[in-house]
N, C-alpha and C. Protein backbone atom coordinates (compact mmCIF):
# COMPACT_ATOMS: atom_id res chain seq x y z
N UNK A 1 13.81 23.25 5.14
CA UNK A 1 14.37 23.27 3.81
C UNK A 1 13.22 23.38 2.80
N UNK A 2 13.35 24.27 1.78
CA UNK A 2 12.78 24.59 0.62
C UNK A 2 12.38 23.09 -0.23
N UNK A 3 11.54 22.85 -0.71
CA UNK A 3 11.52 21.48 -2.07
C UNK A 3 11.53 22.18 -3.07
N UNK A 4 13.00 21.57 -3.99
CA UNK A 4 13.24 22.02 -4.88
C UNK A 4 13.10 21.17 -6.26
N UNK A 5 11.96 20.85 -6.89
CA UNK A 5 11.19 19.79 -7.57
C UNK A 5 12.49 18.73 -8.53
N UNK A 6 13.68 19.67 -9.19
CA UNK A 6 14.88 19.21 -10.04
C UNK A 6 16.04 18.69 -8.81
N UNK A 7 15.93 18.48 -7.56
CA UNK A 7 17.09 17.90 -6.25
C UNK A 7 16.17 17.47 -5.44
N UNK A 8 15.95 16.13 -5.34
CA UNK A 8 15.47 15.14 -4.61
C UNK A 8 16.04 14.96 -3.26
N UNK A 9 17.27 15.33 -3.32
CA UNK A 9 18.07 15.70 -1.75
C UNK A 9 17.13 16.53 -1.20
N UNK A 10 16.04 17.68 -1.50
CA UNK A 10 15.51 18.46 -0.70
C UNK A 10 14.11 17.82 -0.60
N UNK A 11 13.44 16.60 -0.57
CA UNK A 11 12.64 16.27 0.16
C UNK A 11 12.46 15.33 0.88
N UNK A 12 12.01 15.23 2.00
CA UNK A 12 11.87 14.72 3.04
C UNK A 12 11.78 12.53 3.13
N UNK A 13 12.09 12.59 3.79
CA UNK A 13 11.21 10.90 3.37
C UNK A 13 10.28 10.20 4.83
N UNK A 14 9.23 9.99 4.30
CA UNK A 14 8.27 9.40 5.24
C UNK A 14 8.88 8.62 6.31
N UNK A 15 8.71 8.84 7.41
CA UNK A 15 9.03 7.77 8.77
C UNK A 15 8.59 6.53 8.47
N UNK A 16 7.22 6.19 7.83
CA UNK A 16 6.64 5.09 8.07
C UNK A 16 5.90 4.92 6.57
N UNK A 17 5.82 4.10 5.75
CA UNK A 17 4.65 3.73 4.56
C UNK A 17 3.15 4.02 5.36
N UNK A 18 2.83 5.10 4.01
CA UNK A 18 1.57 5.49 3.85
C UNK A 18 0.74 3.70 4.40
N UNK A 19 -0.81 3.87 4.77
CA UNK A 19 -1.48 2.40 4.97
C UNK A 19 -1.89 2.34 3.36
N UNK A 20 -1.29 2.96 2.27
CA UNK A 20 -1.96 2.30 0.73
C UNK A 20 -0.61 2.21 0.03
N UNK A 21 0.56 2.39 1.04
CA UNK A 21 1.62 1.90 0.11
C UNK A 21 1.99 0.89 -0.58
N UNK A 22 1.92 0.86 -2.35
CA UNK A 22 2.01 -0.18 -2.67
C UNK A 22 3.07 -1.33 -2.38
N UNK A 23 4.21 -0.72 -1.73
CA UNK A 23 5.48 -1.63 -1.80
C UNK A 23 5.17 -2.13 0.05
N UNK A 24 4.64 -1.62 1.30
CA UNK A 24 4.93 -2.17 1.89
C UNK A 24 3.45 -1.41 2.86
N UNK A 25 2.35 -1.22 2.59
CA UNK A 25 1.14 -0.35 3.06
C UNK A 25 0.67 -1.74 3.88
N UNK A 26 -0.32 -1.27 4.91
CA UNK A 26 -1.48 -2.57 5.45
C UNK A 26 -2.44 -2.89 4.44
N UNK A 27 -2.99 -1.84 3.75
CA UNK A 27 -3.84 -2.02 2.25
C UNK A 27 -3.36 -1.65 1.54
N UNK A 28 -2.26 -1.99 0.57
CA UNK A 28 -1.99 -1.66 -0.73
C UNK A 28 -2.60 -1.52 -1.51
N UNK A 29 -2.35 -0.24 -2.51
CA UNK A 29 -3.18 -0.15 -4.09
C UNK A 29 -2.59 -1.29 -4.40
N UNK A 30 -2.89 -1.77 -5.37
CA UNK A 30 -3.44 -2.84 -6.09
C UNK A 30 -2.83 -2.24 -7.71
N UNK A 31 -1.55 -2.64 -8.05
CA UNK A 31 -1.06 -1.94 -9.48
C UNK A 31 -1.16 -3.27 -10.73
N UNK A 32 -0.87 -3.00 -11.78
CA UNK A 32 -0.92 -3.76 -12.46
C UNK A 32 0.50 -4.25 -12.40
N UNK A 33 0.69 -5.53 -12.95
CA UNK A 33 2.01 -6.03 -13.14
C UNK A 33 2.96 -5.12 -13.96
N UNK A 34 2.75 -4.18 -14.83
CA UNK A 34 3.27 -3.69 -15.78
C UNK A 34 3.68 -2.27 -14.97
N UNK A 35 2.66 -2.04 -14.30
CA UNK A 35 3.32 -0.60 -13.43
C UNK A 35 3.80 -0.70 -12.47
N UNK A 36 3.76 -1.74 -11.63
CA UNK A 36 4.95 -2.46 -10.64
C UNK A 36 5.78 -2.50 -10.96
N UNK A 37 5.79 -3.04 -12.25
CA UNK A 37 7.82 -3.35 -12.39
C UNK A 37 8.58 -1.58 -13.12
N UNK A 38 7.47 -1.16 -13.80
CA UNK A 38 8.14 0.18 -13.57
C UNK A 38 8.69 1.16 -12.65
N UNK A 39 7.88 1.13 -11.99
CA UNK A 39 8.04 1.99 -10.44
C UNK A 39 9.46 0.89 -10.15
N UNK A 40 9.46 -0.16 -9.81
CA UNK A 40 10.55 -0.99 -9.35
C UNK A 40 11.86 -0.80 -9.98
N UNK A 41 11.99 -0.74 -11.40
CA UNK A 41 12.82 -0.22 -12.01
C UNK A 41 13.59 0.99 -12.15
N UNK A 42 12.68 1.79 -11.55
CA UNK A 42 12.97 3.03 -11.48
C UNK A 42 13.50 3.13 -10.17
N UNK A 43 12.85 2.84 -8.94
CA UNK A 43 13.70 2.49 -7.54
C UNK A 43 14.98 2.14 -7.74
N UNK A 44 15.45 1.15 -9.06
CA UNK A 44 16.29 0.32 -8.87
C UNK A 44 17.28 0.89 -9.43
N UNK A 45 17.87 2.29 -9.95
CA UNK A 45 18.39 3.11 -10.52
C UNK A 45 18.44 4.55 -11.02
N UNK A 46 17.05 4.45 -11.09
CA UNK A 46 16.30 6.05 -11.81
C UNK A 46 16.41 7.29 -11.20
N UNK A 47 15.64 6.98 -9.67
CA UNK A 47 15.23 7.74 -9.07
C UNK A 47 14.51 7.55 -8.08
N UNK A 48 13.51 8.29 -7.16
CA UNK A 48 12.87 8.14 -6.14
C UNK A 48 11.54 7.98 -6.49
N UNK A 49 10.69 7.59 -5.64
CA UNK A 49 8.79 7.30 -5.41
C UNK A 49 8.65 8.16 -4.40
N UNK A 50 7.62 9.34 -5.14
CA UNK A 50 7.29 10.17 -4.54
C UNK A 50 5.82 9.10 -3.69
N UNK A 51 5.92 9.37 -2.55
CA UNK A 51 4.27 9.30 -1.59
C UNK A 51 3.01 9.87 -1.93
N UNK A 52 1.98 8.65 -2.53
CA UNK A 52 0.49 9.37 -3.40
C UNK A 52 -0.33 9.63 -2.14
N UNK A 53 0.50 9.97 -0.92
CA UNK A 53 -0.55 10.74 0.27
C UNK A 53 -0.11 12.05 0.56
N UNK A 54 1.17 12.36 0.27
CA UNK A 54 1.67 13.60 0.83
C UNK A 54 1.71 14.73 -0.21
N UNK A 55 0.97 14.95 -0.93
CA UNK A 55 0.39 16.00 -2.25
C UNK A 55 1.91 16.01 -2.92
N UNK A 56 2.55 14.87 -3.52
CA UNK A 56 4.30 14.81 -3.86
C UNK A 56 5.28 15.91 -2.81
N UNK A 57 5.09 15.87 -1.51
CA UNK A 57 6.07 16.46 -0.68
C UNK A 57 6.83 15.61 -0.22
N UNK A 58 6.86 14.75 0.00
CA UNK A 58 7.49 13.55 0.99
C UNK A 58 8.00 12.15 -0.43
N UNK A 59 9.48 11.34 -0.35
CA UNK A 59 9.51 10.63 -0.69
C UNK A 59 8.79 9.26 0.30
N UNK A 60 8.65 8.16 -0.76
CA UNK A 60 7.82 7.16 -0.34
C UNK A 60 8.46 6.29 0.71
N UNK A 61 8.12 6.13 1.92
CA UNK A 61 9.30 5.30 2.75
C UNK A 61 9.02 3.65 2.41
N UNK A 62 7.91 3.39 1.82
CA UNK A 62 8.37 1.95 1.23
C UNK A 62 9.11 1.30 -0.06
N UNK A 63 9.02 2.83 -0.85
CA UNK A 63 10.07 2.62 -2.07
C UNK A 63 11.38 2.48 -1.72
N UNK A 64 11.69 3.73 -0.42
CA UNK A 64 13.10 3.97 0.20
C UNK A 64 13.67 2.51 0.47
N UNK A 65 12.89 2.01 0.82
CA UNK A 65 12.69 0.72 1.86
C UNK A 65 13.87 -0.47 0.89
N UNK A 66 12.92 -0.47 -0.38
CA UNK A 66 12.97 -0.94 -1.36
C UNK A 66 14.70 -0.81 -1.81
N UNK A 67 15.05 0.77 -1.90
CA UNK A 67 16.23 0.69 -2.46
C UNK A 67 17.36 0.80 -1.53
N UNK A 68 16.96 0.83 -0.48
CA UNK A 68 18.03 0.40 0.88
C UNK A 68 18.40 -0.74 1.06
N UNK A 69 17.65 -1.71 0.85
CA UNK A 69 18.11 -3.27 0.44
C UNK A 69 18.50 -3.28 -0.57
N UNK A 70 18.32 -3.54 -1.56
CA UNK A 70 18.75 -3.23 -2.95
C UNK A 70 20.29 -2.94 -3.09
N UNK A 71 20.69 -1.50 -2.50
CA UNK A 71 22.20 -1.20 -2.97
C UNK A 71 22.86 -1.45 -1.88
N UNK A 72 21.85 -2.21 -0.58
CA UNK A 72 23.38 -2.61 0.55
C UNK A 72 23.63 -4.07 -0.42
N UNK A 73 22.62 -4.88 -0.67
CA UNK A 73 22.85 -5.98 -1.03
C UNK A 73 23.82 -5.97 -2.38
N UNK A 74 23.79 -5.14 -3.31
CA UNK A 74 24.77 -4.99 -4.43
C UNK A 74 26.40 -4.15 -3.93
N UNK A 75 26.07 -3.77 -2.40
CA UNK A 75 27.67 -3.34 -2.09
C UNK A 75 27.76 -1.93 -2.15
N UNK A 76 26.39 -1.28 -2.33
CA UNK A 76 26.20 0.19 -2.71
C UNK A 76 26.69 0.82 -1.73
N UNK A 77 25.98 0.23 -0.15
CA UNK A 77 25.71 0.98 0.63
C UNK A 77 26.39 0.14 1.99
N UNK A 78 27.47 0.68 2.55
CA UNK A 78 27.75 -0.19 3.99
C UNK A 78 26.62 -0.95 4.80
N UNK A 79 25.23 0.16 5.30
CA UNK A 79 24.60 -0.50 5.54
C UNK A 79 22.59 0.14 4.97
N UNK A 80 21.70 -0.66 5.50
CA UNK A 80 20.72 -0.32 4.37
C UNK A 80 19.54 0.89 5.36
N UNK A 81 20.65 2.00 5.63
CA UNK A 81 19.95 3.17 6.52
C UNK A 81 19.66 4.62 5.46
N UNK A 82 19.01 5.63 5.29
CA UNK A 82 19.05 7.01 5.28
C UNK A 82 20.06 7.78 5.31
N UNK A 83 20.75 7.51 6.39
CA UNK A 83 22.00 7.81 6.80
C UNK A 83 22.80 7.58 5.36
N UNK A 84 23.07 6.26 5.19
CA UNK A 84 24.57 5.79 4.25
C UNK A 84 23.46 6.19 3.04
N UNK A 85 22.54 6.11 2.29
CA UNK A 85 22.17 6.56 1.27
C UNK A 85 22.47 7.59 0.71
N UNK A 86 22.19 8.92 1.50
CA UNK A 86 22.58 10.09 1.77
C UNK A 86 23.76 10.41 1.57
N UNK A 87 24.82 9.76 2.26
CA UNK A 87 26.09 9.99 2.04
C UNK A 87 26.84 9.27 0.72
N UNK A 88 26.19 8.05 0.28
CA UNK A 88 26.44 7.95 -0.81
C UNK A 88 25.93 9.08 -2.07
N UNK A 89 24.84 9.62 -2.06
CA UNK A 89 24.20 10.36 -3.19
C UNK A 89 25.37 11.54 -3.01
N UNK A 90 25.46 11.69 -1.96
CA UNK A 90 26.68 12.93 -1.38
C UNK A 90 28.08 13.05 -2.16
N UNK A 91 28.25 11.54 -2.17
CA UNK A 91 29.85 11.13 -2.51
C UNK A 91 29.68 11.21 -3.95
N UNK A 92 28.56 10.66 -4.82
CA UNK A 92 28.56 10.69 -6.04
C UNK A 92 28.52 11.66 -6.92
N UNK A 93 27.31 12.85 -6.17
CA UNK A 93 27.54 13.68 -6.47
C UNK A 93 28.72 15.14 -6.68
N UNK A 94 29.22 14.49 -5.55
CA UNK A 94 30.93 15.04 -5.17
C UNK A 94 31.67 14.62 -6.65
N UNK A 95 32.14 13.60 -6.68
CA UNK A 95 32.73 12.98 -7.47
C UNK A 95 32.20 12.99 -8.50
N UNK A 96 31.13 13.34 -9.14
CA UNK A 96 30.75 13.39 -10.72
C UNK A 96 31.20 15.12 -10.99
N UNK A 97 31.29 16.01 -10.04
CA UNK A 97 31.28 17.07 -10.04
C UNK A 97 32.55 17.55 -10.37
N UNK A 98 33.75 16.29 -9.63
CA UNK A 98 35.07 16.89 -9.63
C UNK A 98 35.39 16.00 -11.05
N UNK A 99 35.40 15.10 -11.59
CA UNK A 99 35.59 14.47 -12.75
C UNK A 99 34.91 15.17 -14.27
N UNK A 100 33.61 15.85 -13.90
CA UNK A 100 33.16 16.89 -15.07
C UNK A 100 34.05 17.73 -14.86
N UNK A 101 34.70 18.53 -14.08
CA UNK A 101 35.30 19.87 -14.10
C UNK A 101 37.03 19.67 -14.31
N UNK A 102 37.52 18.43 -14.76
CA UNK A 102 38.49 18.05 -15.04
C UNK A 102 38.80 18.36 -16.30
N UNK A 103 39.90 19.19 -16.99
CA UNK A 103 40.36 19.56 -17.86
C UNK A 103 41.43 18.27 -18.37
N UNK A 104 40.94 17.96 -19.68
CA UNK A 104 42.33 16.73 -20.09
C UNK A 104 42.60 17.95 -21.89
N UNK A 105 44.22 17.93 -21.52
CA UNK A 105 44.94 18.38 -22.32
C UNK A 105 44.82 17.63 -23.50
């Protein structure tokens, strides 16, 4: 599959955290408190963490990590896999698609 920089569905996600991943690496960078909780915030709704090893090809598998707990624990997600993520972004996107294209008289 092509990476298509505007659909995050088309890139890949790391098997394993980079060893400098900040969220879950053997040596983590080292962020400031202020850019931690951004990146975190952004996990936590925004969007994805691209991987600062894979020249931005690969999402980050310890951010993933991050928001796989996250939305099983809020009820997002049946359970906290790739798999159900996927099919949720799937479903939402389904469903935002058929609710925009709804005509109200």
């Amino acid at each position: 599959m092509t990476i298509d920089p505007h659909d995050m569905r088309t890139y890949e996600v790391r098997q394993l955290p980079c060893k400098t991943c900040p969220f879950s690496g053997e040596k983590p960078l080292i962020l400031s408190p202020d850019k931690l909780a951004m990146y975190y915030e952004n996990l936590m709704g925004n969007g994805q963490h691209i991987c600062h090893t894979t020249n931005n090809t690969q999402i980050c598998r310890g951010g993933r990590d991050i928001q796989l707990k996250w939305f099983h624990s809020m009820g997002m997600l049946p359970e906290p896999t790739d798999e159900a993520f996927n099919e949720a972004v799937n479903w939402a996107l389904k469903n935002k698609e058929s609710a925009t294209s709804t005509t109200h008289n």
